[in-house]
Protein backbone atom coordinates (compact mmCIF):
# COMPACT_ATOMS: atom_id res chain seq x y z
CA UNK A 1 38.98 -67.32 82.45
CA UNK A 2 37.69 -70.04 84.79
CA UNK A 3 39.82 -72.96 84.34
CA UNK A 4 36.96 -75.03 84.15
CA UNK A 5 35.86 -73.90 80.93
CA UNK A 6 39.34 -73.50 79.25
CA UNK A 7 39.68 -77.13 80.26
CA UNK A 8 35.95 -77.76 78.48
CA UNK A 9 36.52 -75.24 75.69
CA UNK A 10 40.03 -77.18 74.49
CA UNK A 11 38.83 -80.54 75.37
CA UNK A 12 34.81 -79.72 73.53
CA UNK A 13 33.35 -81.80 76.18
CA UNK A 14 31.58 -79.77 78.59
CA UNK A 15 27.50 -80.00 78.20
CA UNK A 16 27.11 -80.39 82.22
CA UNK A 17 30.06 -77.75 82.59
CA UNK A 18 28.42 -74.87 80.84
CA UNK A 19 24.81 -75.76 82.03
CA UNK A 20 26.17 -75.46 85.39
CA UNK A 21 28.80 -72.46 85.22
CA UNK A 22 25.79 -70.85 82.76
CA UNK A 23 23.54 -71.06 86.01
CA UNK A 24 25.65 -70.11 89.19
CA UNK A 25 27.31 -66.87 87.24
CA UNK A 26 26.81 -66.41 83.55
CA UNK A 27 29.30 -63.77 83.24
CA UNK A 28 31.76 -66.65 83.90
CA UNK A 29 31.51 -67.68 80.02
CA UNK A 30 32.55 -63.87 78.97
CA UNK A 31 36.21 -64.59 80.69
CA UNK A 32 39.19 -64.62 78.16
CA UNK A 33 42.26 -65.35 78.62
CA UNK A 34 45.48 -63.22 78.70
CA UNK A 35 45.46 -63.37 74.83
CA UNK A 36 42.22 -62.13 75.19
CA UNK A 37 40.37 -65.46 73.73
CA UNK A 38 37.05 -66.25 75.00
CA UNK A 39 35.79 -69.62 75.32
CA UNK A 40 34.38 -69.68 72.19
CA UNK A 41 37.57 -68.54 70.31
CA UNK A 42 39.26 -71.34 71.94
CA UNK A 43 36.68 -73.52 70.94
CA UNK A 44 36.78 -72.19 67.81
CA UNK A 45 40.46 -73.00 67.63
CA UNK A 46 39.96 -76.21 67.90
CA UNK A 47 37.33 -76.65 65.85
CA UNK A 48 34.22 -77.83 68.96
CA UNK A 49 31.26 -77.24 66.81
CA UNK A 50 29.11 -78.79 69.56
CA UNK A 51 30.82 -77.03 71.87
CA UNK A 52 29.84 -73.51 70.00
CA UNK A 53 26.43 -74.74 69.58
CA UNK A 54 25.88 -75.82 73.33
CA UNK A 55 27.44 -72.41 74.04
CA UNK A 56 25.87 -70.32 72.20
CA UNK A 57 22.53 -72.20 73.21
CA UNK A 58 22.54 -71.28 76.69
CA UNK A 59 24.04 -68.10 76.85
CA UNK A 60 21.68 -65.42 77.30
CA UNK A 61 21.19 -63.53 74.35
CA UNK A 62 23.42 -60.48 74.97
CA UNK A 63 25.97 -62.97 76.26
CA UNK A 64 26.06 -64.70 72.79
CA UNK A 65 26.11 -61.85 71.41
CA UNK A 66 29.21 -60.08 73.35
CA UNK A 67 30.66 -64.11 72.83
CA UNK A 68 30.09 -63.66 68.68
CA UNK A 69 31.83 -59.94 68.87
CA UNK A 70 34.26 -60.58 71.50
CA UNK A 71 38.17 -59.48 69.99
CA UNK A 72 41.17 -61.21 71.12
CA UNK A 73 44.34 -59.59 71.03
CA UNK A 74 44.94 -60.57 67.27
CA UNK A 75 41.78 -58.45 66.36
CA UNK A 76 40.15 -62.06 65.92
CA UNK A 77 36.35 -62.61 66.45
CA UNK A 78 35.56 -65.83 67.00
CA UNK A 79 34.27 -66.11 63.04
CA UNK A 80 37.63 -64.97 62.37
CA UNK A 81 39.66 -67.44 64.52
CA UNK A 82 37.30 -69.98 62.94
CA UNK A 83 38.14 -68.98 59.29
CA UNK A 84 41.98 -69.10 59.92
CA UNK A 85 42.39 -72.10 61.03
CA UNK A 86 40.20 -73.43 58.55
CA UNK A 87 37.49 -74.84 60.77
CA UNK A 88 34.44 -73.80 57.65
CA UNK A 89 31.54 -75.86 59.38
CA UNK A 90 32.60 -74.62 62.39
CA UNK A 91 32.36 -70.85 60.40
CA UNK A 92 29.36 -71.57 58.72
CA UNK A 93 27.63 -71.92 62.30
CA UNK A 94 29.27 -68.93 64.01
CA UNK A 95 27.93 -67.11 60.45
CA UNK A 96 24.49 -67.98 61.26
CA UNK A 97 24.26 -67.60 64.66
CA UNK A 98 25.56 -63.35 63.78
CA UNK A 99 22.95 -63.33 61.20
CA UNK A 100 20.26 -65.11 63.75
CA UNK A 101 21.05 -62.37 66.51
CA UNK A 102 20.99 -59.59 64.17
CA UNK A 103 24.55 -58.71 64.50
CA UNK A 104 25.77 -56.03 62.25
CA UNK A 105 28.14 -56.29 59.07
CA UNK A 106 30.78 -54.67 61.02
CA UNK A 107 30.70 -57.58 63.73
CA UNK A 108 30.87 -60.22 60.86
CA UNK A 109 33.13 -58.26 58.64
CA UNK A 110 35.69 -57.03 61.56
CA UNK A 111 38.89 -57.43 60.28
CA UNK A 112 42.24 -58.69 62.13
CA UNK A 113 45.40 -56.89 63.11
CA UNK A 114 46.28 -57.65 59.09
CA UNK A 115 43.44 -55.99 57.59
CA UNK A 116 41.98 -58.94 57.07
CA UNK A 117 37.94 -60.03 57.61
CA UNK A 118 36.82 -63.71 57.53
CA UNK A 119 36.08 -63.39 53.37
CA UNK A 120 39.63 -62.52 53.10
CA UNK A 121 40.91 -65.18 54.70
CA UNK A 122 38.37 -67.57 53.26
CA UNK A 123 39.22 -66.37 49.72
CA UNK A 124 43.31 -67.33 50.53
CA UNK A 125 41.84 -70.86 52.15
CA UNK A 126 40.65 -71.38 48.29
């Protein structure tokens, strides 16, 4: 992953940064890291909801959508990493933006390395 963006994706201040790395090579903003996280996992991690949103926003639609279904080594999607760590705004976007692009059940119901999908975990979260 461009260092860049990791930098913008844990800090969530990086408007200018994804305009411009969105621009010169938008493939840049599929890069994950050796955990397999994607920018918008890490974002997700931290809880960035403007971050997601800016994302998501400029991304070219198949790029949001390999972004939404992208699976980290945990067998996290983003809305997964989201739900875990208890980030439910932050969920509730990622949520909409699958239903938005049409994204199928199985994307939005994917479940982890535990057998777990984001209702699970949402259900244990009370």
């Amino acid at each position: 992953m461009d260092r860049r963006l990791l930098e913008a994706a844990v800090s969530g201040d990086a408007t200018e940064i994804i305009k411009q790395l969105a621009i010169d090579d938008p493939g840049v903003l599929l890069g994950t890291t050796p955990q397999g996280n994607t920018c918008l996992h890490i974002a997700s991690i931290h809880g960035h909801e403007g971050f997601c949103k800016d994302l998501l926003g400029l991304a070219l639609n198949q790029s949001a959508v390999s972004l939404l279904a992208a699976i980290n080594k945990d067998g996290e999607t983003p809305l997964l990493t989201a739900v875990t760590r208890g980030r439910d705004t932050l969920a509730s976007v990622l949520l909409r933006c699958c239903r938005d692009r049409q994204l199928s059940g199985e994307t939005i119901l994917k479940q982890d390395k535990r057998g777990c999908n984001a209702l699970h975990h949402a259900i244990r979260r009370g």
